[in-house]
Protein backbone atom coordinates (compact mmCIF):
# COMPACT_ATOMS: atom_id res chain seq x y z
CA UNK A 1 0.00 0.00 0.00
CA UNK A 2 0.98 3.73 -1.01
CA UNK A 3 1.05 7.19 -1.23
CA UNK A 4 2.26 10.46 -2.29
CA UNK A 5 3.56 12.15 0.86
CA UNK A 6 3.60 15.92 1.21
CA UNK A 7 6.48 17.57 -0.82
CA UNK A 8 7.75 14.48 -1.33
CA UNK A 9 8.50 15.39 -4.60
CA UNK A 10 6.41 12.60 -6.50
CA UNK A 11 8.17 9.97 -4.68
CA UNK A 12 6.38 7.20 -3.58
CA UNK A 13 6.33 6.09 -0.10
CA UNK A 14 5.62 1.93 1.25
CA UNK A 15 3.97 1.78 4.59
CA UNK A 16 5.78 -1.27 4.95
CA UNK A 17 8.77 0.00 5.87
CA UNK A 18 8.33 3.70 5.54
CA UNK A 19 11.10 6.43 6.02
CA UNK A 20 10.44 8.87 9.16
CA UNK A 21 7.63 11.40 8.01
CA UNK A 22 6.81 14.85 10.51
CA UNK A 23 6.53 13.43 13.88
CA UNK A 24 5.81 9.59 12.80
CA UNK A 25 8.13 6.61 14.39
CA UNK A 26 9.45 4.26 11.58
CA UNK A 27 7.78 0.80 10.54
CA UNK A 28 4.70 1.50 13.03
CA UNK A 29 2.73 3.02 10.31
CA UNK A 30 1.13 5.60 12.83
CA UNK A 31 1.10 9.30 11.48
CA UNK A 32 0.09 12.07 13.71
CA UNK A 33 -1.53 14.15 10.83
CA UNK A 34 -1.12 13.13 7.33
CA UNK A 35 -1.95 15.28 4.18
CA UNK A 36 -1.31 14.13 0.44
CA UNK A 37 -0.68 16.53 -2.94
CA UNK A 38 -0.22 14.14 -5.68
CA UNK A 39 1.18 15.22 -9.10
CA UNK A 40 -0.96 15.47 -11.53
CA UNK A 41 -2.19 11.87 -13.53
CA UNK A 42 -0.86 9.88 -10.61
CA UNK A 43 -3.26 7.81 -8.00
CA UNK A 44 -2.93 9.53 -5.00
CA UNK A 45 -3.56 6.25 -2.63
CA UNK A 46 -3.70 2.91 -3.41
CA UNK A 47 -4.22 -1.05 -1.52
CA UNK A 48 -3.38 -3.87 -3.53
CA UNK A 49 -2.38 -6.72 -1.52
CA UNK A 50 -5.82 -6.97 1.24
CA UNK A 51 -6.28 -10.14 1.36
CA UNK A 52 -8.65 -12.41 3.94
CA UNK A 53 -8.62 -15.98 4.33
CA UNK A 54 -10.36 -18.82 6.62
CA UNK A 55 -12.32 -16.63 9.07
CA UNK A 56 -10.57 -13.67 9.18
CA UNK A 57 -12.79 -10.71 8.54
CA UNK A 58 -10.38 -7.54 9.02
CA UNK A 59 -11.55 -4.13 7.74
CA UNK A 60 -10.02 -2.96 4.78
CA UNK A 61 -10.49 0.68 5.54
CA UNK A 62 -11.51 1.43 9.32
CA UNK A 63 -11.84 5.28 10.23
CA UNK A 64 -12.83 6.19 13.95
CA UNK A 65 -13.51 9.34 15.95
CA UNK A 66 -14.68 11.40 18.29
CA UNK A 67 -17.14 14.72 17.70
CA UNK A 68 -17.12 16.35 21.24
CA UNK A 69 -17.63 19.98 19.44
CA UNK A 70 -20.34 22.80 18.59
CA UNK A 71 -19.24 23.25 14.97
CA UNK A 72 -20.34 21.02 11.45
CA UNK A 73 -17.89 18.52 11.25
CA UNK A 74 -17.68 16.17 7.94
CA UNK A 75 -16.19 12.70 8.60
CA UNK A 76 -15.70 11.55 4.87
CA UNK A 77 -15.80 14.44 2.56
CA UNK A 78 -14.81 14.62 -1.59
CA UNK A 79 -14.42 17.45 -3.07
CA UNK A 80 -13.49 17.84 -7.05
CA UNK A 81 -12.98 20.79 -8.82
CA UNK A 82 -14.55 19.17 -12.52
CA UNK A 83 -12.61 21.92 -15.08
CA UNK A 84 -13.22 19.47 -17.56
CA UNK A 85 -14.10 15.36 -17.49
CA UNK A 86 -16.31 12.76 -19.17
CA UNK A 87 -19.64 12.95 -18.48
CA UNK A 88 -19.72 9.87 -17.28
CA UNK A 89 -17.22 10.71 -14.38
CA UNK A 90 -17.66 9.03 -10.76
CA UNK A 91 -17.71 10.50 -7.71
CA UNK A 92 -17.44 7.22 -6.28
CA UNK A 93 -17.61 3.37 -7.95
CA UNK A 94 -17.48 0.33 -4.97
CA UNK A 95 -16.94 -2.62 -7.17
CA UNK A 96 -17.21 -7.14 -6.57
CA UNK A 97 -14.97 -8.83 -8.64
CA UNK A 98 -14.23 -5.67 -10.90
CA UNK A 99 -18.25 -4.94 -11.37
CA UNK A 100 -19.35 -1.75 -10.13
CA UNK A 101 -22.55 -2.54 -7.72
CA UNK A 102 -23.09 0.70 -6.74
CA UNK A 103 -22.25 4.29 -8.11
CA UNK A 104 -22.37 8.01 -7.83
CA UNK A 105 -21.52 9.84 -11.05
CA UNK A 106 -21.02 13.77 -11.08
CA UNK A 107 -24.39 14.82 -11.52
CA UNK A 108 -25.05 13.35 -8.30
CA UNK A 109 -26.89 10.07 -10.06
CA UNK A 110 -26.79 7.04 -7.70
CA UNK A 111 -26.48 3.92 -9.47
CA UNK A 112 -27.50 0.18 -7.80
CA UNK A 113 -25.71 -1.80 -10.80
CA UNK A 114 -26.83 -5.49 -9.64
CA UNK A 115 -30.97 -6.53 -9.88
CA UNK A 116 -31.04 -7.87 -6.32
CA UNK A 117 -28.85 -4.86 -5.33
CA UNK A 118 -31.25 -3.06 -2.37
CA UNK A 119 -30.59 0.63 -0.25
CA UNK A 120 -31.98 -0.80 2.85
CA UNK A 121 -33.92 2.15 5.29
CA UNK A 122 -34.20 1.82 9.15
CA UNK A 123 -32.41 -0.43 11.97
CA UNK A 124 -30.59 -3.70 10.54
CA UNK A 125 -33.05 -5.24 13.19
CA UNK A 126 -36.62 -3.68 13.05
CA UNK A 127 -39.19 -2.78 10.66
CA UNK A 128 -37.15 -0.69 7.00
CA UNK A 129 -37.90 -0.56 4.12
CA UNK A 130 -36.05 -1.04 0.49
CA UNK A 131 -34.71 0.74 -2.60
CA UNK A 132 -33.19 -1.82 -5.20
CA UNK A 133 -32.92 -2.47 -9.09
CA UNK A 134 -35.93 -4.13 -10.48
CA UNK A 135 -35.19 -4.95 -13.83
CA UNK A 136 -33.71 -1.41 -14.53
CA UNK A 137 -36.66 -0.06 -12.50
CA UNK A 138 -36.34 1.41 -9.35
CA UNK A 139 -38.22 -1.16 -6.99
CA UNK A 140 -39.68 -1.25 -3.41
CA UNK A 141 -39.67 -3.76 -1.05
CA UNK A 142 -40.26 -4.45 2.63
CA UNK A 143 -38.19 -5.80 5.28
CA UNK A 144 -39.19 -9.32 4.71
CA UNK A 145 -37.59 -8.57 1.01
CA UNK A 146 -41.16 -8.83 -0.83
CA UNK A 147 -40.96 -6.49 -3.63
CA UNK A 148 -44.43 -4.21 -3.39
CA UNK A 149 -44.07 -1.92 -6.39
CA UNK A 150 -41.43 -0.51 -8.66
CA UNK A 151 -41.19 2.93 -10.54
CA UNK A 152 -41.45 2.57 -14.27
CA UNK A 153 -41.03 4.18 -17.67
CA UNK A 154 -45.05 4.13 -17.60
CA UNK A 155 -44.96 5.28 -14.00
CA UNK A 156 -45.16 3.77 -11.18
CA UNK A 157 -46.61 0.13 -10.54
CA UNK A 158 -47.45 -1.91 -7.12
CA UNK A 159 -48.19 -5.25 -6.79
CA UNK A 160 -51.75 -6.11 -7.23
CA UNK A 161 -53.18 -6.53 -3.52
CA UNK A 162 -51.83 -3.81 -2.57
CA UNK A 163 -53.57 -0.50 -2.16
CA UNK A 164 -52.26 3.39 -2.80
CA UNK A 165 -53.14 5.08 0.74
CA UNK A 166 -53.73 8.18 2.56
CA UNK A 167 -53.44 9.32 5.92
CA UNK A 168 -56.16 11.35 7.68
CA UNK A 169 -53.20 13.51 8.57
CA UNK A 170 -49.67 14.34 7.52
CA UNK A 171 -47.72 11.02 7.18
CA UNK A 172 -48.10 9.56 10.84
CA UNK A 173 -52.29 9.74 11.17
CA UNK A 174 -55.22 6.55 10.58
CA UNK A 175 -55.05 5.14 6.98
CA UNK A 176 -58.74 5.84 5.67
CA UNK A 177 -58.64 6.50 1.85
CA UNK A 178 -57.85 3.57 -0.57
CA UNK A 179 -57.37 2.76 -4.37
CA UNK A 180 -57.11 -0.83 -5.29
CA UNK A 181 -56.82 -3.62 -7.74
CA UNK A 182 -60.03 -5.56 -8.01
CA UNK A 183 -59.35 -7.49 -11.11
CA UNK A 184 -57.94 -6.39 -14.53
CA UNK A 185 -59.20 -3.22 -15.87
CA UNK A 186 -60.88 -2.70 -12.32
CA UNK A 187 -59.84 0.25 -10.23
CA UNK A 188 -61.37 0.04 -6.64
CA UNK A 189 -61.78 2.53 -3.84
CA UNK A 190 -63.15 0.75 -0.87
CA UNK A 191 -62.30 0.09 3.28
CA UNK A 192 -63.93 -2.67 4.92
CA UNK A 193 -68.21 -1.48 5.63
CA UNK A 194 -67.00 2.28 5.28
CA UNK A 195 -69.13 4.08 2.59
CA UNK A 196 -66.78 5.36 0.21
CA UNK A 197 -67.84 8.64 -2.23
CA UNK A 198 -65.97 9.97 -5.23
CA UNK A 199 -65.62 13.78 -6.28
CA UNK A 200 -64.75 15.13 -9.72
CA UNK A 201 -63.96 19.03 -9.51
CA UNK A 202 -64.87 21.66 -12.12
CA UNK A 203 -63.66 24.41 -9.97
CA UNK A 204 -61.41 24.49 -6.37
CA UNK A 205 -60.82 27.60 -4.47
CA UNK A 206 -60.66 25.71 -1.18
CA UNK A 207 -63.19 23.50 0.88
CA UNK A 208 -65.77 26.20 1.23
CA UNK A 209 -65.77 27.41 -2.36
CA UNK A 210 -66.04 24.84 -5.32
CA UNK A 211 -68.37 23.45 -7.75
CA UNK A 212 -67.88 19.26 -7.80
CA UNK A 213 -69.88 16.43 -9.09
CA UNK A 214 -70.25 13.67 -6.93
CA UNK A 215 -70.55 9.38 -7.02
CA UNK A 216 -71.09 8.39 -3.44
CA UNK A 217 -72.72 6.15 -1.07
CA UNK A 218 -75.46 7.65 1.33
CA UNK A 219 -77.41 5.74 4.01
CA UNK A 220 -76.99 2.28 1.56
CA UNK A 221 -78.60 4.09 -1.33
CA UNK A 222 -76.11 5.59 -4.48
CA UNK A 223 -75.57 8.98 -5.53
CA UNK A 224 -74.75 10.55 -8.42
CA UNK A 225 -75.12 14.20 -8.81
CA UNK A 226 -73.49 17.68 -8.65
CA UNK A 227 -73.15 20.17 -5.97
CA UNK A 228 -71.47 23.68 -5.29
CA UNK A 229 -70.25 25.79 -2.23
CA UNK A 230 -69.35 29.13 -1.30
CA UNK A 231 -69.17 31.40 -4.26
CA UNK A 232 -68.72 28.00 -6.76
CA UNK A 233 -72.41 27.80 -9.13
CA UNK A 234 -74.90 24.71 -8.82
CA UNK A 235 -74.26 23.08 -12.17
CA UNK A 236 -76.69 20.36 -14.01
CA UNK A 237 -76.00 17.04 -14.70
CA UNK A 238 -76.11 15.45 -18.11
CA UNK A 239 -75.42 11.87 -19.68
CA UNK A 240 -74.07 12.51 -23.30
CA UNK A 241 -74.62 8.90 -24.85
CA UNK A 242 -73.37 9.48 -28.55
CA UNK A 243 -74.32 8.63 -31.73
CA UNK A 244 -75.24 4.94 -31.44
CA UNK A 245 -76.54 2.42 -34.36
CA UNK A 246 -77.98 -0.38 -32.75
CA UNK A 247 -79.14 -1.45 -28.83
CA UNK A 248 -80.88 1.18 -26.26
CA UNK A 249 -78.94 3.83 -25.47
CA UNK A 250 -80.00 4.19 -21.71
CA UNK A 251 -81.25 0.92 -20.25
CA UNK A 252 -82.75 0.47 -16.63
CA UNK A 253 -82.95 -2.59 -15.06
CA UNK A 254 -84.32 -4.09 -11.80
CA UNK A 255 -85.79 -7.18 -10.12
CA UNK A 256 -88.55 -6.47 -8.02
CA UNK A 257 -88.85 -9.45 -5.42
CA UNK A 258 -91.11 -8.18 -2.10
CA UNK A 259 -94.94 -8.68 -2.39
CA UNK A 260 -95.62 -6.33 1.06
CA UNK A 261 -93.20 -3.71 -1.02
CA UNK A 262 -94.01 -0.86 -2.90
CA UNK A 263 -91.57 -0.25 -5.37
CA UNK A 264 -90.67 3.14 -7.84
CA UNK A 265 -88.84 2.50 -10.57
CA UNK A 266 -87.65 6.18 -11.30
CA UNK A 267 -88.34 9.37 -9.12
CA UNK A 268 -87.47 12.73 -9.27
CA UNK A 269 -88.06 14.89 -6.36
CA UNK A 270 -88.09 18.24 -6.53
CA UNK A 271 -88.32 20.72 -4.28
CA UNK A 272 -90.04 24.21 -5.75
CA UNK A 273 -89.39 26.54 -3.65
CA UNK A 274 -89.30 29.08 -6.62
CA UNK A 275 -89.75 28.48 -10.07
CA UNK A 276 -91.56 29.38 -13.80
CA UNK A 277 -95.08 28.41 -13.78
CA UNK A 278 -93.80 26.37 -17.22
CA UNK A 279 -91.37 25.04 -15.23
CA UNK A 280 -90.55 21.03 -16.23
CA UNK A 281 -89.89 17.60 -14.11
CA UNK A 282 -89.13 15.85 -17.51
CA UNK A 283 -88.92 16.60 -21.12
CA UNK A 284 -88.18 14.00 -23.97
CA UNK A 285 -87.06 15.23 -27.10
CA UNK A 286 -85.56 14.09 -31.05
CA UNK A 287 -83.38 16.52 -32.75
CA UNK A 288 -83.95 19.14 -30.10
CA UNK A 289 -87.96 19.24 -30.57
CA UNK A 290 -90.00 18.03 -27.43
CA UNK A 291 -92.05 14.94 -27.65
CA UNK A 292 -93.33 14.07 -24.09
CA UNK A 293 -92.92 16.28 -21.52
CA UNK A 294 -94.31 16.71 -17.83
CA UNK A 295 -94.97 20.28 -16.01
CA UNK A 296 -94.51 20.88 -12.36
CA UNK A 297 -98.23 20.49 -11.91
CA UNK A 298 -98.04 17.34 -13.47
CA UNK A 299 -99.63 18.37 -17.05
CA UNK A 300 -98.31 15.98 -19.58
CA UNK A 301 -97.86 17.40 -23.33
CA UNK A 302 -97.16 14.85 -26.38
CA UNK A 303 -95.83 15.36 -29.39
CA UNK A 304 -94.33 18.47 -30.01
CA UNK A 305 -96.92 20.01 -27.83
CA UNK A 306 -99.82 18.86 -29.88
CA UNK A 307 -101.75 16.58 -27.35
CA UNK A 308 -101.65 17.61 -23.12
CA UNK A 309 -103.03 15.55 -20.39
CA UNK A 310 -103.77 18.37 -17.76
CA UNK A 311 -105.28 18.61 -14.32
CA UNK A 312 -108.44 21.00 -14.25
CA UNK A 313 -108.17 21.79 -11.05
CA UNK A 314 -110.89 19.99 -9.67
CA UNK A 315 -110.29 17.14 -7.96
CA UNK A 316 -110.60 13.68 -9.87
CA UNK A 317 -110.53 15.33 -13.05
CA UNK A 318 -107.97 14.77 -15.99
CA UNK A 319 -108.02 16.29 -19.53
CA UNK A 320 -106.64 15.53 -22.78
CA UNK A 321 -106.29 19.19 -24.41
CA UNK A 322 -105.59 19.88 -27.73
CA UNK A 323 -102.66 22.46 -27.71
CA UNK A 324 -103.28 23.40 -31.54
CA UNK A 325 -106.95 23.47 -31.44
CA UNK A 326 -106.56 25.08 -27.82
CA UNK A 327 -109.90 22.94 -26.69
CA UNK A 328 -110.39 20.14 -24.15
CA UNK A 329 -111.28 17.40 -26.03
CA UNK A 330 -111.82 14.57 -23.16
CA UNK A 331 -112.57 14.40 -19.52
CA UNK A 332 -112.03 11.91 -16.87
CA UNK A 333 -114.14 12.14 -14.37
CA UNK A 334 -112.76 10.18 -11.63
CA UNK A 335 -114.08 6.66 -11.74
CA UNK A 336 -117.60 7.51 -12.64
CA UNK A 337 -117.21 8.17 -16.71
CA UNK A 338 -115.05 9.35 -19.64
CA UNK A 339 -116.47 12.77 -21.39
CA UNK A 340 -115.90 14.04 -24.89
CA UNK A 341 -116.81 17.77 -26.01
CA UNK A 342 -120.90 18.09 -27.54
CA UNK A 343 -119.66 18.83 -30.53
CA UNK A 344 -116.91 16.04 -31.26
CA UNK A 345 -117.91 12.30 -31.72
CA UNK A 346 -116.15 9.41 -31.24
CA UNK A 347 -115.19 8.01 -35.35
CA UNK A 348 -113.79 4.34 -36.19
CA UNK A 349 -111.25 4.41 -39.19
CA UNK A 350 -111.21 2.49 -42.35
CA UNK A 351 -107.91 0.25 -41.80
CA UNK A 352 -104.72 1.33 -39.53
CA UNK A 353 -104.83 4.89 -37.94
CA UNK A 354 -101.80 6.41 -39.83
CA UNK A 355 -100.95 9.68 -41.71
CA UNK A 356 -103.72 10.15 -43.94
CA UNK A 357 -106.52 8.34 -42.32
CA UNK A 358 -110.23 8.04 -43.42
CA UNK A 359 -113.16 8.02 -40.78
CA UNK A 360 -116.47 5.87 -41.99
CA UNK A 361 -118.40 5.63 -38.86
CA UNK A 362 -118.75 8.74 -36.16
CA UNK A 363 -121.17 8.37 -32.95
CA UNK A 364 -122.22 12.02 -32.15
CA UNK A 365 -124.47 13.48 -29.48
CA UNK A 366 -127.10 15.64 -31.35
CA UNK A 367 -129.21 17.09 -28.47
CA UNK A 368 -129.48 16.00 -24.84
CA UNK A 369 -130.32 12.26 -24.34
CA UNK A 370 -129.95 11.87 -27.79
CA UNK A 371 -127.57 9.68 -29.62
CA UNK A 372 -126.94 10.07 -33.34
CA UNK A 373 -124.96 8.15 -36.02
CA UNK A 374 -124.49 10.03 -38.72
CA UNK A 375 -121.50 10.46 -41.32
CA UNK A 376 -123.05 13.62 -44.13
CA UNK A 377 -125.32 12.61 -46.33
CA UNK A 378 -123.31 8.73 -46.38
CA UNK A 379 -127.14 6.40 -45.32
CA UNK A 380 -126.13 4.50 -42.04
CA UNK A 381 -127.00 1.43 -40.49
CA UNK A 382 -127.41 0.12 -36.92
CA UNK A 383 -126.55 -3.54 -35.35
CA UNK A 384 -127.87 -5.52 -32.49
CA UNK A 385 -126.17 -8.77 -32.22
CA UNK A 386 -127.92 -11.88 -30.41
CA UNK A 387 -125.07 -14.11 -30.77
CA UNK A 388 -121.67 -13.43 -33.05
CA UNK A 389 -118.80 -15.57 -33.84
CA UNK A 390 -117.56 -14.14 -36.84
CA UNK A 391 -118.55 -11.64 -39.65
CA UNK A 392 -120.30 -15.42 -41.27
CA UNK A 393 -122.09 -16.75 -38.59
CA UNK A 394 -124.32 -14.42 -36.17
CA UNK A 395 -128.36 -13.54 -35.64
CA UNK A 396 -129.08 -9.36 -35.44
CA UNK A 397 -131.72 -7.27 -35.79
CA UNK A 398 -130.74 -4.11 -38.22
CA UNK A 399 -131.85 -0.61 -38.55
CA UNK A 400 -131.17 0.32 -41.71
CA UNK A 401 -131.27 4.09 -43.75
CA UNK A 402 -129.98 2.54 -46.98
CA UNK A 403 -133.07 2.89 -48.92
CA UNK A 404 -133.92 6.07 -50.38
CA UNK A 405 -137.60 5.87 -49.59
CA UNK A 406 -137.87 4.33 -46.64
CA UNK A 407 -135.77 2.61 -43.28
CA UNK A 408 -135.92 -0.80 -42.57
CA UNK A 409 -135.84 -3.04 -38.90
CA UNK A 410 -134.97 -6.56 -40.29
CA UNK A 411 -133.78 -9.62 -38.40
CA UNK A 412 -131.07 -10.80 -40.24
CA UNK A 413 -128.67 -14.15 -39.80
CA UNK A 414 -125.99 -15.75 -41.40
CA UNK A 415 -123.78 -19.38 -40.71
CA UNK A 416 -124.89 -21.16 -38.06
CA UNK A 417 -127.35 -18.24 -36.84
CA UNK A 418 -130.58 -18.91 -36.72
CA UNK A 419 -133.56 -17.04 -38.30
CA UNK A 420 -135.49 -14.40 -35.40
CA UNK A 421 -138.36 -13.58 -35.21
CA UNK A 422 -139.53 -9.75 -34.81
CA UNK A 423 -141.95 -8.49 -32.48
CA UNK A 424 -143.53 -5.12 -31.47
CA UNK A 425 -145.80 -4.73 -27.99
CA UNK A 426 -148.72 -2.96 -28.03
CA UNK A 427 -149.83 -0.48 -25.52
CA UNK A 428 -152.76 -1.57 -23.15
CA UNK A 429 -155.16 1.55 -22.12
CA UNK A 430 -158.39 2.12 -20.62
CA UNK A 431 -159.90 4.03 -23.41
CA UNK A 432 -159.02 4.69 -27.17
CA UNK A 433 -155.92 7.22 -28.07
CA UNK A 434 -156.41 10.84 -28.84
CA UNK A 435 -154.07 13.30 -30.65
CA UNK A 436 -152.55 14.03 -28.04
CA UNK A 437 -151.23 10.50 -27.70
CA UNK A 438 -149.59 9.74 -30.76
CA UNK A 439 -147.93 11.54 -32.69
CA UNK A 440 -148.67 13.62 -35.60
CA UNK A 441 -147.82 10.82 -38.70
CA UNK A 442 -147.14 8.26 -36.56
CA UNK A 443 -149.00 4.96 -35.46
CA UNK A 444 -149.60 2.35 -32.42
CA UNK A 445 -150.59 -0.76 -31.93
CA UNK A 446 -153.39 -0.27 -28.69
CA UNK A 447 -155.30 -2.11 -27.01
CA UNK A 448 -158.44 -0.69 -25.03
CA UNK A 449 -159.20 -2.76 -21.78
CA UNK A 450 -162.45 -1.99 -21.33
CA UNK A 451 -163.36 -3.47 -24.94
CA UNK A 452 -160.26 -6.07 -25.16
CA UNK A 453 -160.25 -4.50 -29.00
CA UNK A 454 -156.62 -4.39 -30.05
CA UNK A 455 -156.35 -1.42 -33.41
CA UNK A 456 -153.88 -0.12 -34.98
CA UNK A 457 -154.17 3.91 -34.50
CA UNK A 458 -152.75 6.32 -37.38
CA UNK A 459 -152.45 9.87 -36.16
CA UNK A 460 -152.90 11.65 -39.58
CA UNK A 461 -152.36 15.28 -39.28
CA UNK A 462 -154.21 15.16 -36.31
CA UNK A 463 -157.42 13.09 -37.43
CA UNK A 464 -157.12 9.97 -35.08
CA UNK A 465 -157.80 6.82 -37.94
CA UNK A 466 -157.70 3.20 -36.71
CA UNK A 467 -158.66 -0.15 -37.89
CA UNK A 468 -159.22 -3.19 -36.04
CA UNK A 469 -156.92 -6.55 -35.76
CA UNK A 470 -159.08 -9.39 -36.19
């Protein structure tokens, strides 16, 4: 072992059997104070010949003190004034075998050069963690040496039970926020029976003043909504689907399994404290244009505002409203009945109800308590089925207008029907009929009681004419 010894001139000097240096004793190797200034392109100290065999297990290098003072001492310090070198200059290289293992280059890069190498931190005896090489990644591992994540080109990786945590406070405080692994593709964020909630920011001032959207648990039931603070605006909450081609866009599902339950599929609860009179719970539209909608006061309008189903205000009463017509065309009137308007009728069409629909048949009211089907000047006819099993078997009795000169009551039957016949009562009285019983150009069949002679009474422009059934 060697060294350049101060203004020795570049001579070299062999601890072996050294020459007396400053206050040192010869061949005991024990120096007082020892300073070196190497020429330049020379190795200032060297150790070639440590060698340990069997058991031994001497200290190549062993450097002891004593700090007993109020300054800033430095025990090993190494300092190079770089005027010019290779990037790629070390500050320090501790080799095995000739293989650097670990590093420190100018720049002040630390370099583990082995895949098992590890920078162990805490006691040699306790709890520590690691630092070492993990494929040319930096990984971490525990004491017990289990590697639990590693820092990567694509950032930074754990293993997959284990969780990225945070502390209620600072580092030292309970663990109660967690992000984990639940299979692939499947980010979790759960602890144990703790509800967990999610928050995704639009604006943060601080904890008072923000405007957030939220997915959260709440008393077992999920939440998904927005909410704002402090000087931060309540904002609405929208589910852009796309452009899609095929399937349902939005699907709902849901088993309903409890007989004593009462179950809502969907319900919005609002509370109107203030608000527009025109003011909307829900409103479906295509291309912008509304097809169903409901009001706050529960007034439904269809298609494009065409059709409404309104409350009247009176209780038990719903109306369909035309919107373009601006009438009420029909009335529910609680469970009692279902009213049109007197001047509307209810009309069958010929075929499927589509675009350009015809009407045939129209039941109108013409006059109180009277009924009337009419359709213009088209004759109509009337149809009281006995029995009916298909438009070719049946019995009926028909009222007909078809002829030009006259209407017809005929019992008709076709198929399996059987021929009917027709019969008309006659009216039983204690004395003949008058004018004032018949009416003008009409006739009766009556019956006086008192005689038991059954006629057939005319009332011809008020001239009572009769003639006897025999």
């Amino acid at each position: 072992m060697g060294f350049f010894g101060e203004g020795g001139g570049g001579s070299s000097i062999d601890l072996a059997s050294p020459t007396p240096i400053g206050s040192t004793t010869p061949n005991t190797g024990a120096f007082t104070t020892l300073s070196s200034a190497p020429p330049a392109n020379t190795t200032a100290f060297s150790s070639t010949g440590f060698s340990l065999t069997g058991a031994n297990a001497q200290t190549l290098l062993n450097i002891t003190g004593t700090w007993n003072t109020s300054g800033t001492p430095t025990a090993i310090k190494l300092n190079v004034t770089d005027t010019a070198s290779n990037a790629s200059s070390l500050l320090m290289d501790l080799q095995v075998g000739g293989t650097s293992k670990l590093s420190m280059d100018k720049t002040n890069l630390l370099v583990i050069n082995s895949d098992t190498g590890t920078i162990k931190i805490g006691s040699t005896t306790g709890s520590r963690v690691g630092i070492r090489n993990y494929g040319g990644s930096l990984g971490l591992q525990t004491s017990d040496g289990t590697l639990q994540g590693y820092v990567a080109t694509t950032g930074i990786i754990i293993a997959d039970t284990k969780a990225f945590q945070w502390n209620t406070s600072g580092v030292g405080g309970t663990v109660d926020l967690y992000l984990y692994r639940d299979a692939a593709a499947i980010l979790a964020q759960r602890n144990g029976t703790n509800a967990q909630s999610y928050r995704l920011y639009n604006t943060y001032t601080d904890a008072s003043n923000y405007e957030r959207g939220f997915f959260r648990w709440s008393s077992s039931v999920l939440e998904i909504g927005a909410e704002a603070a402090g000087t931060g605006t309540q904002r609405q909450l929208r589910l852009p689907l796309g452009t899609v081609t095929a399937s349902t866009p939005l699907s709902v599902t849901q088993t309903w399994n409890g007989a004593g339950v009462t179950f809502t599929g969907i319900q919005a609860n609002i509370t109107d404290t203030a608000s527009a009179s025109a003011s909307l719970l829900m409103d479906l539209q295509v291309g912008g244009t509304s097809k169903f909608k409901i009001d706050k006061n529960g007034n439904t309008t269809l298609a494009s505002g065409n059709l409404l189903i309104r409350n009247n205000g009176t209780s038990g009463r719903s109306q369909l409203y035309s919107v373009g017509d601006a009438v009420d065309v029909l009335e529910i009137r609680g469970a009692n009945y279902i009213g049109i308007r007197s001047d509307m009728a209810f009309a069958w069409a010929v075929g499927a109800i589509g675009t350009n629909t015809v009407y045939d048949l129209f039941l109108y009211k013409d006059a109180a308590n009277i009924l009337a089907q009419r359709n213009s000047t088209n004759a109509q006819t009337f149809r009281l089925y006995r029995t009916y099993t298909d438009a070719s078997n049946y019995e009926r009795l028909g009222f007909l207008a078809t002829n030009t000169t006259r209407y017809t009551i005929t019992s008709e039957n076709a198929g399996t029907g059987s021929a009917r016949s027709l019969e008309v009562s006659f009216y039983t009285s204690a004395s003949d009929p008058t004018s004032s019983d018949i009416t003008s150009g009409c006739f009766s069949v009556w019956k006086n009681s008192g005689t038991s002679i059954i006629k057939l009474w005319a009332n011809d422009g008020g001239t009572m004419k009769s003639v006897a059934l025999v």
